[in-house]
Protein backbone atom coordinates (compact mmCIF):
# COMPACT_ATOMS: atom_id res chain seq x y z
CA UNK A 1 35.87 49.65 2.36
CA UNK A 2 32.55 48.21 1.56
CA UNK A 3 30.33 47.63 -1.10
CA UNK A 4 28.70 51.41 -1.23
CA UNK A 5 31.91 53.18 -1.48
CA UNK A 6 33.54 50.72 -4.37
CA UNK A 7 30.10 51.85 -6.09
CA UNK A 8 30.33 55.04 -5.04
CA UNK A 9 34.02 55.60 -6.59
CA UNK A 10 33.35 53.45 -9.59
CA UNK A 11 30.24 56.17 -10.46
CA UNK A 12 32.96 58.90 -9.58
CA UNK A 13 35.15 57.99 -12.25
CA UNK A 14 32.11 57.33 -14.78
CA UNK A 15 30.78 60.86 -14.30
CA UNK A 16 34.20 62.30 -14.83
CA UNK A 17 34.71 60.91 -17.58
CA UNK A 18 31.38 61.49 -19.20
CA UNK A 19 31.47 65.32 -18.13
CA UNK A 20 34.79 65.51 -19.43
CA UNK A 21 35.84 67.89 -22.50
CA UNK A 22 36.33 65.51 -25.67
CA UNK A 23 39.11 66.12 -27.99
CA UNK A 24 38.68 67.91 -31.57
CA UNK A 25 38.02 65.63 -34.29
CA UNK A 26 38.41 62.51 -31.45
CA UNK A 27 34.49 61.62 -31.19
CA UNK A 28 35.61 59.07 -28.60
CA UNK A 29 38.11 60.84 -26.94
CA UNK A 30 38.46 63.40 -23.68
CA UNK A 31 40.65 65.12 -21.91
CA UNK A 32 40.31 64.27 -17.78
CA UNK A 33 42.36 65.11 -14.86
CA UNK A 34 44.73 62.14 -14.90
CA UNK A 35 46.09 62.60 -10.95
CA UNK A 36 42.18 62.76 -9.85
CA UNK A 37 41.14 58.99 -12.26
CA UNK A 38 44.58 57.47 -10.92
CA UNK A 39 43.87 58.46 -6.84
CA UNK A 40 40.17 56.72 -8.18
CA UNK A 41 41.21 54.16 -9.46
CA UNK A 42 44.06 53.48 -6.51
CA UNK A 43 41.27 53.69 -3.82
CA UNK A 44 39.25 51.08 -6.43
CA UNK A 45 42.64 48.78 -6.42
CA UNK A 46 42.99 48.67 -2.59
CA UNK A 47 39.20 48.13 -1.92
CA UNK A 48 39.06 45.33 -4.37
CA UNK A 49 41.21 43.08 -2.84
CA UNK A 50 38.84 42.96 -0.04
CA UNK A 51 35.89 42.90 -2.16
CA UNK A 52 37.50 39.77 -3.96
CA UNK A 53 38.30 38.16 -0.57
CA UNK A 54 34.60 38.47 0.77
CA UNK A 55 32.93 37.50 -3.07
CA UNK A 56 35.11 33.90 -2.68
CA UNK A 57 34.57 33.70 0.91
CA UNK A 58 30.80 34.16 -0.52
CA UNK A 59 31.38 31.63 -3.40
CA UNK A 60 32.78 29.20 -1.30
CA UNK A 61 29.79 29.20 1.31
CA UNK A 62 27.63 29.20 -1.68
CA UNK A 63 29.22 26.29 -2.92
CA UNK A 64 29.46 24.42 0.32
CA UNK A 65 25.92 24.89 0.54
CA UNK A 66 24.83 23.73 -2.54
CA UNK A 67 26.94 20.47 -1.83
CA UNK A 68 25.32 20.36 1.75
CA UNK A 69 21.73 20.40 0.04
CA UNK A 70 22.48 18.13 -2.68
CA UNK A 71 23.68 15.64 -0.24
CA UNK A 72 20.69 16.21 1.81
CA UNK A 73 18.66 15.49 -0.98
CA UNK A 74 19.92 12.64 -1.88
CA UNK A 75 19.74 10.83 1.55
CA UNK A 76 16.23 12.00 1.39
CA UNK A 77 15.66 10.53 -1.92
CA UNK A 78 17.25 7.61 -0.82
CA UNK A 79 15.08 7.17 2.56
CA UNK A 80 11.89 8.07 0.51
CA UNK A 81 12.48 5.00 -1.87
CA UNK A 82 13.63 2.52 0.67
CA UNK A 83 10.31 3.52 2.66
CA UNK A 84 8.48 3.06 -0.63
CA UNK A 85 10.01 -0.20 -1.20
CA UNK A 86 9.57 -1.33 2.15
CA UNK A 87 5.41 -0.18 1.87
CA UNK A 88 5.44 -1.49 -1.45
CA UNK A 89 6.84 -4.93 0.01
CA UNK A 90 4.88 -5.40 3.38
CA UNK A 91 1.76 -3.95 0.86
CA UNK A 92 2.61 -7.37 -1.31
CA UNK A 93 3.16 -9.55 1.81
CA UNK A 94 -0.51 -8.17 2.86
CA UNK A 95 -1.52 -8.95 -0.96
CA UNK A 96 -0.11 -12.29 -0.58
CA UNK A 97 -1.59 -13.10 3.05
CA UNK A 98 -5.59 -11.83 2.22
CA UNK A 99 -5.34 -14.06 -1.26
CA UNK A 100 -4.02 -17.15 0.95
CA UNK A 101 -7.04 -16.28 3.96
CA UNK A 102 -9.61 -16.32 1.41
CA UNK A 103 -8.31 -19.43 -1.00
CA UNK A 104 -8.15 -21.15 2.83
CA UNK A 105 -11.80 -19.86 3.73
CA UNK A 106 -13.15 -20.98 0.37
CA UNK A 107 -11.64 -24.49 0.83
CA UNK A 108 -13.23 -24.97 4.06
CA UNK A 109 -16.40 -23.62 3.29
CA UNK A 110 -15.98 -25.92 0.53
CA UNK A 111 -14.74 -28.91 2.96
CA UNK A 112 -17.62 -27.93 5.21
CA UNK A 113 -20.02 -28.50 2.63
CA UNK A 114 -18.99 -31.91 1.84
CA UNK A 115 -18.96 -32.88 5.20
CA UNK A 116 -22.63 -31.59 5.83
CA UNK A 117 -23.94 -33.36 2.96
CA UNK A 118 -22.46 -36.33 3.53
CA UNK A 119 -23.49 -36.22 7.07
CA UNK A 120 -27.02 -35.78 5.51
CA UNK A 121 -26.97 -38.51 3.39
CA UNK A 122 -25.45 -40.98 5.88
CA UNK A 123 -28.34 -39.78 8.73
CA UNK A 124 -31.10 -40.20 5.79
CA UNK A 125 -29.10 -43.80 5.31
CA UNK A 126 -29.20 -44.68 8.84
CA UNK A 127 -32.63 -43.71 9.64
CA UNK A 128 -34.24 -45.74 6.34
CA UNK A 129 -32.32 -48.55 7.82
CA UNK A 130 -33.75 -48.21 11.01
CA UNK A 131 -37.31 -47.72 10.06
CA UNK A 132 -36.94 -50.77 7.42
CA UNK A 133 -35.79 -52.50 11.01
CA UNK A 134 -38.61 -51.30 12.93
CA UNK A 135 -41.05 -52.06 10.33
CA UNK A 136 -39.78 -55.54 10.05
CA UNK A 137 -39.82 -56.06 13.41
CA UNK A 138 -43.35 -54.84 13.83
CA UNK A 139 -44.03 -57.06 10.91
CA UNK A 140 -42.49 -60.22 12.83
CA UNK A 141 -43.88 -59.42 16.53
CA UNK A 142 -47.14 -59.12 14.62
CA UNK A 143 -46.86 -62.87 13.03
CA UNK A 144 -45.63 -63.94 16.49
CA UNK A 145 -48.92 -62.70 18.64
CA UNK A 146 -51.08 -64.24 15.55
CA UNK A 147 -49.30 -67.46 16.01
CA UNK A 148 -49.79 -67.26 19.51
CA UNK A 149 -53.34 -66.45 19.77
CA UNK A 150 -54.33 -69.18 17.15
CA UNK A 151 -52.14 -71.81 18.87
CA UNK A 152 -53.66 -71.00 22.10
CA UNK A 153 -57.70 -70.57 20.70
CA UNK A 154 -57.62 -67.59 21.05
CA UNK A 155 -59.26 -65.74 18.10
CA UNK A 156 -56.04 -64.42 15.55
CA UNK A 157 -56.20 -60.48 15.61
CA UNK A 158 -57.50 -58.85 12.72
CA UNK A 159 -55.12 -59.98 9.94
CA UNK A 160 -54.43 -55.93 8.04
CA UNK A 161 -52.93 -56.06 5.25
CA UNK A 162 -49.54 -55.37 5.23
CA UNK A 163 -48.10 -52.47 3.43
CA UNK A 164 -46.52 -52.18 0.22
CA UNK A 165 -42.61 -51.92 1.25
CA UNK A 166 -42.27 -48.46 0.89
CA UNK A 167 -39.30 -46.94 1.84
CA UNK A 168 -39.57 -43.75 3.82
CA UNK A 169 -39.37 -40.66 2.67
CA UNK A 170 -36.89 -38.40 4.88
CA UNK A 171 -36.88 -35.40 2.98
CA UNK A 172 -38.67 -32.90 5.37
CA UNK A 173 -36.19 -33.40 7.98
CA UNK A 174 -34.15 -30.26 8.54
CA UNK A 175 -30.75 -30.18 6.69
CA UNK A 176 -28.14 -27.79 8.02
């Protein structure tokens, strides 16, 4: 027996006993035909049984479902915040690694810098030494060839004077 005919008796038995004749000075009372409510309600009794079966067989699904989604959930739940944790981790590792690039940029830029001046100052070094060399070379080869010439008779060249010791100025040269 299914569902519709359970109903269907169920709204048999209401009707009867709503049409039925009620009982003087019983305002909740009737008289109905007891053999036709009993063979009802007998048909009711032996349909429930498999009505009951089918609602726990229903339960029971309902309830294994539930559990089955639930556990679902929470192996989802579970994946979602190890992937977050993982993102969140290799997201800090990245932190980590472009912080260490640039402090390692920023120290050789930094290193590079020194070098290059240093390198400046030791080329400006290098070439004031060298012209103070030339210059007192020139100064000595000069002295020499006047020497010559007067030891020999030969008229001394034109004595210039000889310049203030300056030292030269090597500040136009290209830095870079």
């Amino acid at each position: 027996m299914d569902e519709i005919e359970v109903m269907s008796l169920v709204d048999s038995l209401y009707n009867m006993i709503s049409e039925a004749w009620g009982v003087p000075l019983g305002n909740d009372k009737c008289i109905i035909e007891r053999e036709k409510a009993l063979e009802i309600l007998d048909e009711i009794k032996g349909a429930m049984p498999v009505e009951l079966a089918e609602a726990k067989r229903l339960v029971s699904a309902r309830d294994e479902f539930i559990s089955n989604a639930k556990r679902e959930a929470e192996s989802v739940r579970k994946l979602a915040e190890e992937k977050a944790r993982t993102m969140v981790q290799s997201q800090e590792v990245y932190r980590v690694a472009q912080q260490q690039s640039a402090e390692m940029i920023s120290s050789a830029q930094a290193k590079s810098e020194q070098l290059r001046l240093a390198a400046s100052k030791y080329a400006q070094e290098i070439l004031k030494n060298t012209a103070s060399a030339v210059q007192n070379t020139a100064d000595q080869l000069k002295k020499q060839c006047d020497e010559f010439q007067a030891k020999f008779g030969e008229e001394p060249a034109r004595k210039e004077p000889a310049p203030a010791e300056e030292e030269p100025v090597y500040e136009d040269l290209p830095v870079e």
